[in-house]
C-alpha atoms as a PDB file:
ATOM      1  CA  UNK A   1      95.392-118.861 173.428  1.00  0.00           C
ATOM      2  CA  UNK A   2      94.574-116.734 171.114  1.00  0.00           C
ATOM      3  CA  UNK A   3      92.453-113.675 171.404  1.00  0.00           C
ATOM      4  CA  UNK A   4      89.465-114.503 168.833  1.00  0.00           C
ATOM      5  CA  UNK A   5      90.060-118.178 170.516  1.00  0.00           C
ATOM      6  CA  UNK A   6      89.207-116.718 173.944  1.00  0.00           C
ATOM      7  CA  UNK A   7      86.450-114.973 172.401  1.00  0.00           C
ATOM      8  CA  UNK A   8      84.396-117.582 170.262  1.00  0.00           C
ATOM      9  CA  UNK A   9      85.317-119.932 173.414  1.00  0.00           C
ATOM     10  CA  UNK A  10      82.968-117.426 175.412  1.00  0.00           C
ATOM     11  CA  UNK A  11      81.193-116.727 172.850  1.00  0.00           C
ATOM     12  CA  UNK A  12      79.954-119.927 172.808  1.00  0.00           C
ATOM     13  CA  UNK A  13      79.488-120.612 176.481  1.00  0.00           C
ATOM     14  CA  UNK A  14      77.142-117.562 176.586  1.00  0.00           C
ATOM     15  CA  UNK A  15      74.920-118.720 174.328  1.00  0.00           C
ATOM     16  CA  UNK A  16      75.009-121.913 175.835  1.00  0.00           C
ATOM     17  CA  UNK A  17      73.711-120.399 178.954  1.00  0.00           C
ATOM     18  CA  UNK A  18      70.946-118.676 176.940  1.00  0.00           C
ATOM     19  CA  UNK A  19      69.683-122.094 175.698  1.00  0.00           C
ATOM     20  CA  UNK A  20      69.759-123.518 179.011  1.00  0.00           C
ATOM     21  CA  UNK A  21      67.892-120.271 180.836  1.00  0.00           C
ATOM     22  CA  UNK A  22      65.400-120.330 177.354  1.00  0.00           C
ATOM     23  CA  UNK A  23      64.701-124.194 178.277  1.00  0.00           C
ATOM     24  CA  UNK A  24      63.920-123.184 181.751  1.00  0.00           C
ATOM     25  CA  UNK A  25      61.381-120.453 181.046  1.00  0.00           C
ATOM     26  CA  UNK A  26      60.030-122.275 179.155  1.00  0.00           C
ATOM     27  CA  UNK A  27      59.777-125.548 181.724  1.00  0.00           C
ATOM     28  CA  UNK A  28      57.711-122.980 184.316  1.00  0.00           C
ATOM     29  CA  UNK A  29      55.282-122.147 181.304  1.00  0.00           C
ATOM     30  CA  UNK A  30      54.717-125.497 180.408  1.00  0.00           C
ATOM     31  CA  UNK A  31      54.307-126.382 184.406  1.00  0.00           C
ATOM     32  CA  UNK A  32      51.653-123.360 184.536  1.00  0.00           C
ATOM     33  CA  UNK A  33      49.467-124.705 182.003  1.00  0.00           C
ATOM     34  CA  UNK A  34      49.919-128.360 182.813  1.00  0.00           C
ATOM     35  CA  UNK A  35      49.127-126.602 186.815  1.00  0.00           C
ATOM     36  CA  UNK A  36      46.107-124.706 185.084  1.00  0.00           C
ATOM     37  CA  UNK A  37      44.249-127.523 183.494  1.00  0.00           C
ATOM     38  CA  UNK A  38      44.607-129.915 186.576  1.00  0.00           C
ATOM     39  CA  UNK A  39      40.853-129.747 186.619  1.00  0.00           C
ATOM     40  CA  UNK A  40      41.253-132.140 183.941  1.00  0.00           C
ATOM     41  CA  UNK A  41      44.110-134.121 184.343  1.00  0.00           C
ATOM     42  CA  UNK A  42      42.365-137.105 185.214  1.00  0.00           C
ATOM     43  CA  UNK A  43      45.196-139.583 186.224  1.00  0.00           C
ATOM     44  CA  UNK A  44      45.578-137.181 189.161  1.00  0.00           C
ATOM     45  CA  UNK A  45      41.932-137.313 190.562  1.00  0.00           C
ATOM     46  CA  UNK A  46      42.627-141.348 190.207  1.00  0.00           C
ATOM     47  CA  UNK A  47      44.989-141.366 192.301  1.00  0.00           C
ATOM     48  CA  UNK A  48      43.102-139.180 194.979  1.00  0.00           C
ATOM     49  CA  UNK A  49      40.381-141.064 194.227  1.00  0.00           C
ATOM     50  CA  UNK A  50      42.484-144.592 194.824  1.00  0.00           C
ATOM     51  CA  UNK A  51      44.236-143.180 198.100  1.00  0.00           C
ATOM     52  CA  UNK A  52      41.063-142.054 199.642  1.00  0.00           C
ATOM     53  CA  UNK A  53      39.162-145.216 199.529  1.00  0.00           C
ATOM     54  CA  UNK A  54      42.081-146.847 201.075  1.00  0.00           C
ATOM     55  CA  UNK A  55      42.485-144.377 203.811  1.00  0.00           C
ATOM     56  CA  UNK A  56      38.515-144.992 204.501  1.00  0.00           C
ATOM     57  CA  UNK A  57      38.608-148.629 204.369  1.00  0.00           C
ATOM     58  CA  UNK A  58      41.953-148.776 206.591  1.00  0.00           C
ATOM     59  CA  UNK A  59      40.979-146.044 209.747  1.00  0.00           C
ATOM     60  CA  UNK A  60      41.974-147.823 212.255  1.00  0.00           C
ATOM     61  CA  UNK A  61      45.362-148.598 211.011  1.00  0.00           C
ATOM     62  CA  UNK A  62      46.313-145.440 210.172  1.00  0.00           C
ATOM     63  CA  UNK A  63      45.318-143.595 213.296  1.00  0.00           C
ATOM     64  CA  UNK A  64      47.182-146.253 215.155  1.00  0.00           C
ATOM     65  CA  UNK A  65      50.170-145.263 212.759  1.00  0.00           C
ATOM     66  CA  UNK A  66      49.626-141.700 213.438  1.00  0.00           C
ATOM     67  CA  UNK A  67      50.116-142.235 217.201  1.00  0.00           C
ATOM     68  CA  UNK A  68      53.014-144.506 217.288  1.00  0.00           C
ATOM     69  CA  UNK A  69      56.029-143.170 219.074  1.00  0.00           C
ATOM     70  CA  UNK A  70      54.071-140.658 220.687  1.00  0.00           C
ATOM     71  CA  UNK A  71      53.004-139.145 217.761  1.00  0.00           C
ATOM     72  CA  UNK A  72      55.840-138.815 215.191  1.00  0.00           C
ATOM     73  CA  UNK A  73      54.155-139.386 212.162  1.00  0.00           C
ATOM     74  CA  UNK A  74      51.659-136.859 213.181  1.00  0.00           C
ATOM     75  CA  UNK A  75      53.757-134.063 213.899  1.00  0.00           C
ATOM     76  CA  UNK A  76      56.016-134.968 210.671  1.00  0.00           C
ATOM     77  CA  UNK A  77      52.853-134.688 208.567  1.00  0.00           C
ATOM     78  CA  UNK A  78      51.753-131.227 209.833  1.00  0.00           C
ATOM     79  CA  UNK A  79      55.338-130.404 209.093  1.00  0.00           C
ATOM     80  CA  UNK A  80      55.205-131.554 205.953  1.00  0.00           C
ATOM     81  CA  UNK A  81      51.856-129.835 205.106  1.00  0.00           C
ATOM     82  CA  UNK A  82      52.454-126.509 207.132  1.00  0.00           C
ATOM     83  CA  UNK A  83      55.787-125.671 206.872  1.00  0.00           C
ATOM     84  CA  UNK A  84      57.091-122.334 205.854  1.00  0.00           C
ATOM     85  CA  UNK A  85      59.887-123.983 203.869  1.00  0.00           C
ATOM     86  CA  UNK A  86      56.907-126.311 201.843  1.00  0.00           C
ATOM     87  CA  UNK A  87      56.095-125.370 198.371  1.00  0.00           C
ATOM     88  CA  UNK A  88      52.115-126.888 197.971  1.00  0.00           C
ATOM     89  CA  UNK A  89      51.686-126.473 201.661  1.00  0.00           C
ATOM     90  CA  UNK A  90      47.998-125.756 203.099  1.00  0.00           C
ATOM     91  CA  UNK A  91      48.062-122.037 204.145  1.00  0.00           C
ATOM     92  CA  UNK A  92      46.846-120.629 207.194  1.00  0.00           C
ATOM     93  CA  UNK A  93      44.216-118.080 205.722  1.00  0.00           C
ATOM     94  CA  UNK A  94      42.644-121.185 204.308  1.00  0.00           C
ATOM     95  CA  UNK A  95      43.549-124.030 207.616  1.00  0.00           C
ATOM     96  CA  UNK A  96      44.832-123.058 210.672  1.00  0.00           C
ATOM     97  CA  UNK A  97      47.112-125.778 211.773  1.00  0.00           C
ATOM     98  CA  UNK A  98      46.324-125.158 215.203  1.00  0.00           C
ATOM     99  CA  UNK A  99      42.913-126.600 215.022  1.00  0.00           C
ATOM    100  CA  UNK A 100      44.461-130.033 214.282  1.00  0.00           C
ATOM    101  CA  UNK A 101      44.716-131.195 217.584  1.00  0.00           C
ATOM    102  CA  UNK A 102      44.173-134.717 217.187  1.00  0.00           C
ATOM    103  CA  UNK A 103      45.157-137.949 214.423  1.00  0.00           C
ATOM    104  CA  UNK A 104      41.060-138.076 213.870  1.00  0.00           C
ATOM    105  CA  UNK A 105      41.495-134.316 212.418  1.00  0.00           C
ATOM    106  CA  UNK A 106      44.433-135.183 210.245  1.00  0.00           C
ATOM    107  CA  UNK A 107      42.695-137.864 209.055  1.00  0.00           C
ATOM    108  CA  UNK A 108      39.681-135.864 208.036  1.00  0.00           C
ATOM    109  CA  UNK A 109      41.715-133.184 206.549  1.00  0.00           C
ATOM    110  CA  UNK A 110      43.295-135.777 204.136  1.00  0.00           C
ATOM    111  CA  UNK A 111      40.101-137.198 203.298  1.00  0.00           C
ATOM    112  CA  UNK A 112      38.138-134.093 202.679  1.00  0.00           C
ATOM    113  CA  UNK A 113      41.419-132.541 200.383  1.00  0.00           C
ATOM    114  CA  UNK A 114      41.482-136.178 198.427  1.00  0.00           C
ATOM    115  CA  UNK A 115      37.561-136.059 198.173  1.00  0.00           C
ATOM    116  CA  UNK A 116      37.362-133.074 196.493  1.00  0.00           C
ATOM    117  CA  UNK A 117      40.488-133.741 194.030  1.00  0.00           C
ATOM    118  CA  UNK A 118      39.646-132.172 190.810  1.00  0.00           C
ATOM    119  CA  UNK A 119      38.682-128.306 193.158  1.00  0.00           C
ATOM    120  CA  UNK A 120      41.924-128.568 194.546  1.00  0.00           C
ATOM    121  CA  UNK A 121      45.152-126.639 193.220  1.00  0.00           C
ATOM    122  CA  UNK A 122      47.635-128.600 191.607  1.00  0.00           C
ATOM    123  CA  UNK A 123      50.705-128.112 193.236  1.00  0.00           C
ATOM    124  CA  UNK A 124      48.837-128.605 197.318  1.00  0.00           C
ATOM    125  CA  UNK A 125      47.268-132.187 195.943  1.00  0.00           C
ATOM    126  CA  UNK A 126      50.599-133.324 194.828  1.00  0.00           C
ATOM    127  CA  UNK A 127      51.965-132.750 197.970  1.00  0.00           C
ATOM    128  CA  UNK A 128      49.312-134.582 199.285  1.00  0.00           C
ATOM    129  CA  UNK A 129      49.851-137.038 197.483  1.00  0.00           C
ATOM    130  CA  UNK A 130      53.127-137.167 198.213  1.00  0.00           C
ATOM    131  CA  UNK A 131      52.936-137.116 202.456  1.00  0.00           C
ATOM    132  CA  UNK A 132      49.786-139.507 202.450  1.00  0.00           C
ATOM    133  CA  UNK A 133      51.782-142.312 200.211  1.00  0.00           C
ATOM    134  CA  UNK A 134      54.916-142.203 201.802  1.00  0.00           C
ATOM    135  CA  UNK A 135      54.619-141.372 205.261  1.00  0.00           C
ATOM    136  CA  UNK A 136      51.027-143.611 205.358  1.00  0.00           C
ATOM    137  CA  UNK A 137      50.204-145.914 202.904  1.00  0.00           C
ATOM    138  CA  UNK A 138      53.636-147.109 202.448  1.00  0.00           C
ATOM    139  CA  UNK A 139      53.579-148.145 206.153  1.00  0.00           C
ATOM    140  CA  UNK A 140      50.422-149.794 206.171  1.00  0.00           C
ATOM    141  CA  UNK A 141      51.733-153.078 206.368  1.00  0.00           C
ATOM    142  CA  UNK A 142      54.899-155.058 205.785  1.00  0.00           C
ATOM    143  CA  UNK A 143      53.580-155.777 202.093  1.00  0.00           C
ATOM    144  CA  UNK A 144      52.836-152.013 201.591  1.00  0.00           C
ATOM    145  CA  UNK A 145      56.204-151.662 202.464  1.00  0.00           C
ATOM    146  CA  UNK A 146      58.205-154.175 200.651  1.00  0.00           C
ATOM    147  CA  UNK A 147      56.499-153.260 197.306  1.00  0.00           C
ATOM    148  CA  UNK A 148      56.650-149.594 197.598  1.00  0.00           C
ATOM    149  CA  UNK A 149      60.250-149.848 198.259  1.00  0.00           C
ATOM    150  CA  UNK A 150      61.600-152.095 196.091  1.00  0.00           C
ATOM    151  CA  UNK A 151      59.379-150.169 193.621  1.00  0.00           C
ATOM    152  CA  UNK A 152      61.196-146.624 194.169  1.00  0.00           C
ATOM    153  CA  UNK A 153      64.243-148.334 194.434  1.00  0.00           C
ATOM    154  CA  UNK A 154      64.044-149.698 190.926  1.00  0.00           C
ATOM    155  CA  UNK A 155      62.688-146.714 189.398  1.00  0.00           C
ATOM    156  CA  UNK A 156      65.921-144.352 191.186  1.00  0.00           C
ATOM    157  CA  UNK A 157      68.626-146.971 191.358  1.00  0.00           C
ATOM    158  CA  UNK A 158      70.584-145.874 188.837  1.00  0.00           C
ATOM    159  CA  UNK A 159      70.821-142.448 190.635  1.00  0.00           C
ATOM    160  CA  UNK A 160      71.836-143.162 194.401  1.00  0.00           C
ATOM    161  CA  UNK A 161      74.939-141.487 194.935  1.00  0.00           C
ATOM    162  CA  UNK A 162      75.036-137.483 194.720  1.00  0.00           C
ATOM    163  CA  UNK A 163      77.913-138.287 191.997  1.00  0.00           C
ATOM    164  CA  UNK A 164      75.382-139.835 189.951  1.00  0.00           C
ATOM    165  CA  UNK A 165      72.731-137.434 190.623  1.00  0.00           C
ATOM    166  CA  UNK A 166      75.365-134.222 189.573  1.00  0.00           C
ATOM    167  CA  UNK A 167      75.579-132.548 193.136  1.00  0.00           C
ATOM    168  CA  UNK A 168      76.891-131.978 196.398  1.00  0.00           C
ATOM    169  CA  UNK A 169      75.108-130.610 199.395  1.00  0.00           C
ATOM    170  CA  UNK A 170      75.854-127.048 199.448  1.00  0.00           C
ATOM    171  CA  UNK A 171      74.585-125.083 203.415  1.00  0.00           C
ATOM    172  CA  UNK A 172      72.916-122.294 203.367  1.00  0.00           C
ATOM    173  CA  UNK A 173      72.770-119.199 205.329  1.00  0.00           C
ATOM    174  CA  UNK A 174      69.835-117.727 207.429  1.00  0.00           C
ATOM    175  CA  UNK A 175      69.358-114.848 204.447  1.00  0.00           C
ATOM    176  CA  UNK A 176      67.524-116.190 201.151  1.00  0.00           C
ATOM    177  CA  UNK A 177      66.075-119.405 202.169  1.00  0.00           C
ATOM    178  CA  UNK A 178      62.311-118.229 201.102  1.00  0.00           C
ATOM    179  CA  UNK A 179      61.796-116.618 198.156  1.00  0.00           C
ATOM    180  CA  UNK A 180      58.717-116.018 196.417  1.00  0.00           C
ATOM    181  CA  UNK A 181      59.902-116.749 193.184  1.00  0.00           C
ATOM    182  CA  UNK A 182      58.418-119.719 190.915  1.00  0.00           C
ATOM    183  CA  UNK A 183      60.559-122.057 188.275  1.00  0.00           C
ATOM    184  CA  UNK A 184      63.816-123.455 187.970  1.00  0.00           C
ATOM    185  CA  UNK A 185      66.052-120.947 186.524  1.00  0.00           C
ATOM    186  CA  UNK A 186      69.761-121.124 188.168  1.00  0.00           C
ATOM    187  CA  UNK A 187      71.196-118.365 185.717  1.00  0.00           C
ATOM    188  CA  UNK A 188      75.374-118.292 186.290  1.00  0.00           C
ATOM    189  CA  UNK A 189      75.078-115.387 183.534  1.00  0.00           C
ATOM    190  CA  UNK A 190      76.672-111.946 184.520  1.00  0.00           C
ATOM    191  CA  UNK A 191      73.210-110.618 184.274  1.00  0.00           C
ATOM    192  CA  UNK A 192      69.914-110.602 186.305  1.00  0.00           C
ATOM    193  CA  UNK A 193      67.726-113.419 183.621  1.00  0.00           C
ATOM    194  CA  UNK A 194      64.617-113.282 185.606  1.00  0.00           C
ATOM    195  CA  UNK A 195      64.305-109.686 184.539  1.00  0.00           C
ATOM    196  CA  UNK A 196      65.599-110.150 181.291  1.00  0.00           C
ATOM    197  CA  UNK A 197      62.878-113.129 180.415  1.00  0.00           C
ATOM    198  CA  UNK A 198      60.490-111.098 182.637  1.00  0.00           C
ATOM    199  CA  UNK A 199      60.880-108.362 179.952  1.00  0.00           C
ATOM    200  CA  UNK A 200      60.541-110.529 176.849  1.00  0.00           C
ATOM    201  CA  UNK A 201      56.878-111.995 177.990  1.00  0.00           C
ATOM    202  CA  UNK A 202      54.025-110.154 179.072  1.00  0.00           C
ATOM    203  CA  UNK A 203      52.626-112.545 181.346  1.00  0.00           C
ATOM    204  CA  UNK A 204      54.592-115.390 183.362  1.00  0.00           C
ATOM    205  CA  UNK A 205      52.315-118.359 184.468  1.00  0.00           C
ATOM    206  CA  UNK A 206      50.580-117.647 187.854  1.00  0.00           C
ATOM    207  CA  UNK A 207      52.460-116.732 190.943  1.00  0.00           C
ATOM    208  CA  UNK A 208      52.400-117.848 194.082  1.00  0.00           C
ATOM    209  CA  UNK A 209      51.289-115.158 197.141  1.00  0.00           C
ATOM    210  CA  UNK A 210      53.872-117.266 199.415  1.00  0.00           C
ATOM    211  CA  UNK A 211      57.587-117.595 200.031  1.00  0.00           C
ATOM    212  CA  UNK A 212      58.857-121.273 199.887  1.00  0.00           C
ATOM    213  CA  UNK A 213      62.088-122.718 199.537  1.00  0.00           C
ATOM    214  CA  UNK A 214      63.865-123.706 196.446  1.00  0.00           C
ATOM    215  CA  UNK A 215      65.323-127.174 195.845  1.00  0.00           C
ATOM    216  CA  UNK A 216      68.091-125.704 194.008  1.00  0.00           C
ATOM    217  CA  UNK A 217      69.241-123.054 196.483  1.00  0.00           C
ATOM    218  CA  UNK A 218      70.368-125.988 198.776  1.00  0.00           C
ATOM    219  CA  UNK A 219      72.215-127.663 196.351  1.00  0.00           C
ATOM    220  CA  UNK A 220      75.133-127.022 194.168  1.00  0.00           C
ATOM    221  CA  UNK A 221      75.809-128.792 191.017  1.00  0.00           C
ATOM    222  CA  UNK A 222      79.265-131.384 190.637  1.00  0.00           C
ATOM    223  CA  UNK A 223      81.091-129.778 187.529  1.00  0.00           C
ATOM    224  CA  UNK A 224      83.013-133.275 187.252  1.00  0.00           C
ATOM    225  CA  UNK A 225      79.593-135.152 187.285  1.00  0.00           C
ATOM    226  CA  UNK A 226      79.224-137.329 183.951  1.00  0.00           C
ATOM    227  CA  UNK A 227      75.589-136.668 184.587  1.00  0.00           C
ATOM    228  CA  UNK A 228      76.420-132.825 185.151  1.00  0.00           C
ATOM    229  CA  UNK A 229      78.133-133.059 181.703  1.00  0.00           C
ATOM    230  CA  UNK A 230      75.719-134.841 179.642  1.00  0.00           C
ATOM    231  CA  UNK A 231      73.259-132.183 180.247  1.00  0.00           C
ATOM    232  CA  UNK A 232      75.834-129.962 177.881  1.00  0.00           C
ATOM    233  CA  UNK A 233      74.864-131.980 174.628  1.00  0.00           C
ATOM    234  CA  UNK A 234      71.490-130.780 174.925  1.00  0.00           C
ATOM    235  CA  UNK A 235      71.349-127.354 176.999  1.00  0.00           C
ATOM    236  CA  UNK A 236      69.318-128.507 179.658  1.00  0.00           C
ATOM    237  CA  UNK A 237      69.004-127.053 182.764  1.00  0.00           C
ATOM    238  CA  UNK A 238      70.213-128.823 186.002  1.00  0.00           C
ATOM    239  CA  UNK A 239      68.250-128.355 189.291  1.00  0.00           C
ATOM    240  CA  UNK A 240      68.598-130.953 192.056  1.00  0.00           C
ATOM    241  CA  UNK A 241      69.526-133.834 189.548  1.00  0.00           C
ATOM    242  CA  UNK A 242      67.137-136.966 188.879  1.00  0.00           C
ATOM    243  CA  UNK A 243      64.591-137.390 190.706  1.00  0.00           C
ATOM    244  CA  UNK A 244      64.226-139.361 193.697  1.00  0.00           C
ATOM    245  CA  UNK A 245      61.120-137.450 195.035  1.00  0.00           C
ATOM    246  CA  UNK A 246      59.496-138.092 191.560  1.00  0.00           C
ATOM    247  CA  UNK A 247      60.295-141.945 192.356  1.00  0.00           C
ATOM    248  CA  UNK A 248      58.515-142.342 195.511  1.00  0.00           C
ATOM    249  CA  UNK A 249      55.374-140.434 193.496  1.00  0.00           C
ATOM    250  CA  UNK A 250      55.666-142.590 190.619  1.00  0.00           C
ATOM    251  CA  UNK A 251      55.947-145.342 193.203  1.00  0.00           C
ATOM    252  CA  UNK A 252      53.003-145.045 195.315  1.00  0.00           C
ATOM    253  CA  UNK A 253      50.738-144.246 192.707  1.00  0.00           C
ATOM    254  CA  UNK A 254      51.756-147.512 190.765  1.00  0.00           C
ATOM    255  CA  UNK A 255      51.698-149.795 194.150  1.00  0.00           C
ATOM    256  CA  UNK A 256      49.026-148.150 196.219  1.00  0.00           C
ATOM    257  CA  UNK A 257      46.193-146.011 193.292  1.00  0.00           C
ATOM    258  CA  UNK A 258      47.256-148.892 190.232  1.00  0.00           C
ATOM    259  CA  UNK A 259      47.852-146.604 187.531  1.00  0.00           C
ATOM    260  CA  UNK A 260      48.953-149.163 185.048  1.00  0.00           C
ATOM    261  CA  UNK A 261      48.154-147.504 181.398  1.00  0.00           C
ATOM    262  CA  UNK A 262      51.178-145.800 179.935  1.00  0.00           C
ATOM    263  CA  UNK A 263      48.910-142.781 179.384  1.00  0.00           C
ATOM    264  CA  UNK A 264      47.742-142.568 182.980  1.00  0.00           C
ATOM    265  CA  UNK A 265      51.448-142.577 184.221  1.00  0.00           C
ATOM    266  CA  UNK A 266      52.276-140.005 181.521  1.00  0.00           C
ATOM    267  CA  UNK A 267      49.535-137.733 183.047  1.00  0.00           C
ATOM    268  CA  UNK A 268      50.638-138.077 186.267  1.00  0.00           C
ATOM    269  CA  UNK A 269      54.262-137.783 185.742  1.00  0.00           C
ATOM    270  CA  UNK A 270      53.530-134.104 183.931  1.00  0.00           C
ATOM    271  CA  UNK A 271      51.523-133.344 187.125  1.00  0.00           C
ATOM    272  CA  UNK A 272      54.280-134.318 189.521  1.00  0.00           C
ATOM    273  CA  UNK A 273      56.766-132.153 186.754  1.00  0.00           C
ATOM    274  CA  UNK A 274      54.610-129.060 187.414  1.00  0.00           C
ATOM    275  CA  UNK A 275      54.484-129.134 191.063  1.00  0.00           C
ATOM    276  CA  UNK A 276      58.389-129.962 191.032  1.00  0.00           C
ATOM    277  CA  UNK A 277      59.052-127.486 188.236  1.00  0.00           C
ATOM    278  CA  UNK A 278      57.014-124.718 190.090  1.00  0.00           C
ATOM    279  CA  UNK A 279      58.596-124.932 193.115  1.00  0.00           C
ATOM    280  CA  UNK A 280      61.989-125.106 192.145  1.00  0.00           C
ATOM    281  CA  UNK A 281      63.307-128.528 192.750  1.00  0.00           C
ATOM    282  CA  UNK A 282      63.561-130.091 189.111  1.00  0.00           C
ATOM    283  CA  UNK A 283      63.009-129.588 185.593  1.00  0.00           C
ATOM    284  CA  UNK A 284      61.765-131.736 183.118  1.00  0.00           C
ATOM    285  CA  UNK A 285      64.687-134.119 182.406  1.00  0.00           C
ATOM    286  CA  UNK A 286      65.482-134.623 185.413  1.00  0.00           C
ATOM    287  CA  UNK A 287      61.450-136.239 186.255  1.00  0.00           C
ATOM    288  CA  UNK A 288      61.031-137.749 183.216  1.00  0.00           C
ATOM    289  CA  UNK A 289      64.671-140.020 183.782  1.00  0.00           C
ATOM    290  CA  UNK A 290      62.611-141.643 186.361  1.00  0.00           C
ATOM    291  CA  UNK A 291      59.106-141.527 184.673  1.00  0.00           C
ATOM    292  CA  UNK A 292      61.327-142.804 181.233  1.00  0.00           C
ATOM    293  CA  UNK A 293      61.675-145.993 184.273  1.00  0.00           C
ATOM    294  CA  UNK A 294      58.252-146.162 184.709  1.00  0.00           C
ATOM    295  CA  UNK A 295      57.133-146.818 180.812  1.00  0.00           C
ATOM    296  CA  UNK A 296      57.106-143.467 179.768  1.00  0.00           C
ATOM    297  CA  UNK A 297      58.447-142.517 176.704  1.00  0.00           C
ATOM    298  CA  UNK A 298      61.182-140.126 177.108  1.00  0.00           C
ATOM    299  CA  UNK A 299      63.827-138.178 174.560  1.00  0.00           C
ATOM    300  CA  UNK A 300      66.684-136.314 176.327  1.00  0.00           C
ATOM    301  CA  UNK A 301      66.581-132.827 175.093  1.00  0.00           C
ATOM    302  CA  UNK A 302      62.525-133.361 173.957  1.00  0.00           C
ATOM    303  CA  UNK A 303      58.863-132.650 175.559  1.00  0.00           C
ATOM    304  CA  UNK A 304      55.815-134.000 173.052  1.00  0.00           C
ATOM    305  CA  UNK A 305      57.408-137.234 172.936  1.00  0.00           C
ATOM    306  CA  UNK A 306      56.387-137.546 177.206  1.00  0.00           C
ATOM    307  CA  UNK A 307      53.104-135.502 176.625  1.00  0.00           C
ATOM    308  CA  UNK A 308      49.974-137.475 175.698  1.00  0.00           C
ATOM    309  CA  UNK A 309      47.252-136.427 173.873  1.00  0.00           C
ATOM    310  CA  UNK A 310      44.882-136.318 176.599  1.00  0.00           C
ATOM    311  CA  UNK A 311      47.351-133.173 178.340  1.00  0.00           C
ATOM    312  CA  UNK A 312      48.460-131.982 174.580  1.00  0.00           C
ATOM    313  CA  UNK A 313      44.594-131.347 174.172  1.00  0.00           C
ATOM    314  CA  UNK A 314      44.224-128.844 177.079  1.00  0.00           C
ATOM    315  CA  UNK A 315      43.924-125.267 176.526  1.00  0.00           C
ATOM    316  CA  UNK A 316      46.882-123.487 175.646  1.00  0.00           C
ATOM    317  CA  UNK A 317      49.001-126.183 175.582  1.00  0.00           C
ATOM    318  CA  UNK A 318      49.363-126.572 171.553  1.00  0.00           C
ATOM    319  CA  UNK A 319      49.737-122.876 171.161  1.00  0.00           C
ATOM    320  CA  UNK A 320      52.445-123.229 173.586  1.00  0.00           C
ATOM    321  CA  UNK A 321      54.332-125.251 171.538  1.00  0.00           C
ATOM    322  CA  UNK A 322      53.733-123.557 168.429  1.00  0.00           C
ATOM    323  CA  UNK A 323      55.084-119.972 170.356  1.00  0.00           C
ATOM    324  CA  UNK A 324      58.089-121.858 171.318  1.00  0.00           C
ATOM    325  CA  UNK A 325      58.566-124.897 169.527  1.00  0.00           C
ATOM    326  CA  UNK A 326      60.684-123.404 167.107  1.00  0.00           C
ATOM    327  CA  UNK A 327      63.666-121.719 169.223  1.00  0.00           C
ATOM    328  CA  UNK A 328      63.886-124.816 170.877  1.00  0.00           C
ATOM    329  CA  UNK A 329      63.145-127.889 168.490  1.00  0.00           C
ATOM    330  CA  UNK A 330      61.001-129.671 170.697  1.00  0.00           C
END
């Protein structure tokens, strides 16, 4: 090949990168503000609202479900909620997991977080949400069950198989797991990105004061993926691939809080996209595949399309688009 071949040839894959890592800085600012006007997100507080008068009206069930097999549930919950590996997760300066001694306190923990919805930050009520409707109300009964499932099956069966999904499991050692850093950028460029969009912005949306780990630094992508390669056509980022966690969300707050209004699944779907996008485990595309299942509009490659008036609104969020709209044609 031919030396100005080999050079517009990488070239060319260069800038691709750039448009990819661009995308993705700009993913974690649009996460931040979506994550900063939770307060009034209201499809959100619904479904806090929905799952806490269900816990309330079903206590007895779900503290018998709490204690089955000697307490599995339990003790996969506090996991889930505690964990030094969980982005969202309740920290111990404000809970001290050891005080939950009992179901009863779980319980109450769940319905004093889900009570007080629109205080709570973003990314720890989606988690929430997230433990409570699969690992409770989806158990509830065999009808909570059946629907649930065949509902997140439908929404993420076109993306079982990793091949489908553009990835292979990829182990990790000891060294890196938590990291304090926030967003999805996965930069293969022969230079450190994070500084170099650090540099170009003044102020990155808020940190987090806690390590977690990333999605996408126990995962590799498939090269030979057609999904893998599709992503090419428009420079977007891969992470984890679509999203199955964003299913089970979508899922239980369709089944179990009845969001039924394309705008109210819109809403939610950009909150689930910020606490995904913020702690590293999936960008925008690869939520709004699923969400695109759900009745929400979706254009590969585009964001206002997927962003309802009611979020578009918030502060910040049109300014956002006008600082970056451009670069990116979105």
């Amino acid at each position: 090949m031919e030396p100005r071949i080999e050079l517009a040839l990488a070239f060319r894959s260069v800038m691709s990168e750039l448009k990819v890592e661009s995308r993705s800085f700009f993913e974690l600012k649009l996460a931040g503000k979506i994550n900063s006007n939770s307060r009034n997100i209201s499809a959100v507080h619904q479904v806090s609202q929905k799952f806490l008068e269900i816990l309330e009206s079903n206590k007895k069930v779900v503290l018998d479900l709490l204690n089955q097999e000697d307490g599995k549930i339990f003790k996969i919950l506090k996991h889930e909620l505690f964990s030094d590996l969980k982005f969202g997760r309740i920290l111990e300066k404000e809970i001290n997991p050891e005080i939950l001694k009992t179901s009863e306190d779980l319980l109450d923990l769940f319905l004093n977080i889900l009570s007080q919805s629109p205080e709570i930050q973003l990314d720890q009520l989606i988690q929430v949400h997230s433990v409570v409707g699969y690992q409770i109300l989806s158990k509830l009964s065999p009808e909570h069950i059946f629907n649930f499932r065949a509902t997140r099956e439908e929404l993420s069966k076109e993306f079982k198989s990793e091949t489908a999904r553009g990835r292979k499991a990829e182990s990790l050692g000891p060294d890196g797991k938590i990291i304090r850093k926030m967003g999805i950028k996965r930069s293969d460029l022969g230079f450190n990105s994070a500084i170099f969009f650090k540099n170009m912005s003044r102020k990155l949306p808020g940190q987090v004061d806690y390590g977690f780990e990333h999605g996408m630094d126990t995962l590799s992508k498939d090269p030979e993926s057609p999904y893998v390669k599709s992503l090419e056509d428009f420079s977007l980022p891969f992470v984890c691939g679509p999203s199955n966690h964003t299913a089970a969300l979508l899922a239980g707050a369709v089944r179990f809080a009845e969001l039924s209004s394309p705008e109210a699944i819109q809403e939610y779907a950009l909150g689930i996209f910020s606490f995904l996008a913020r702690g590293g485990h999936h960008s925008f595309h690869e939520v709004f595949l699923i969400a695109e299942k759900a009745g929400v509009p979706y254009v590969s490659g585009k964001y206002q399309p997927s962003i309802p008036e009611s979020v578009f609104s918030l502060s910040g969020m049109r300014e956002l688009f006008e600082e970056e709209g451009l670069g990116l044609k979105l």
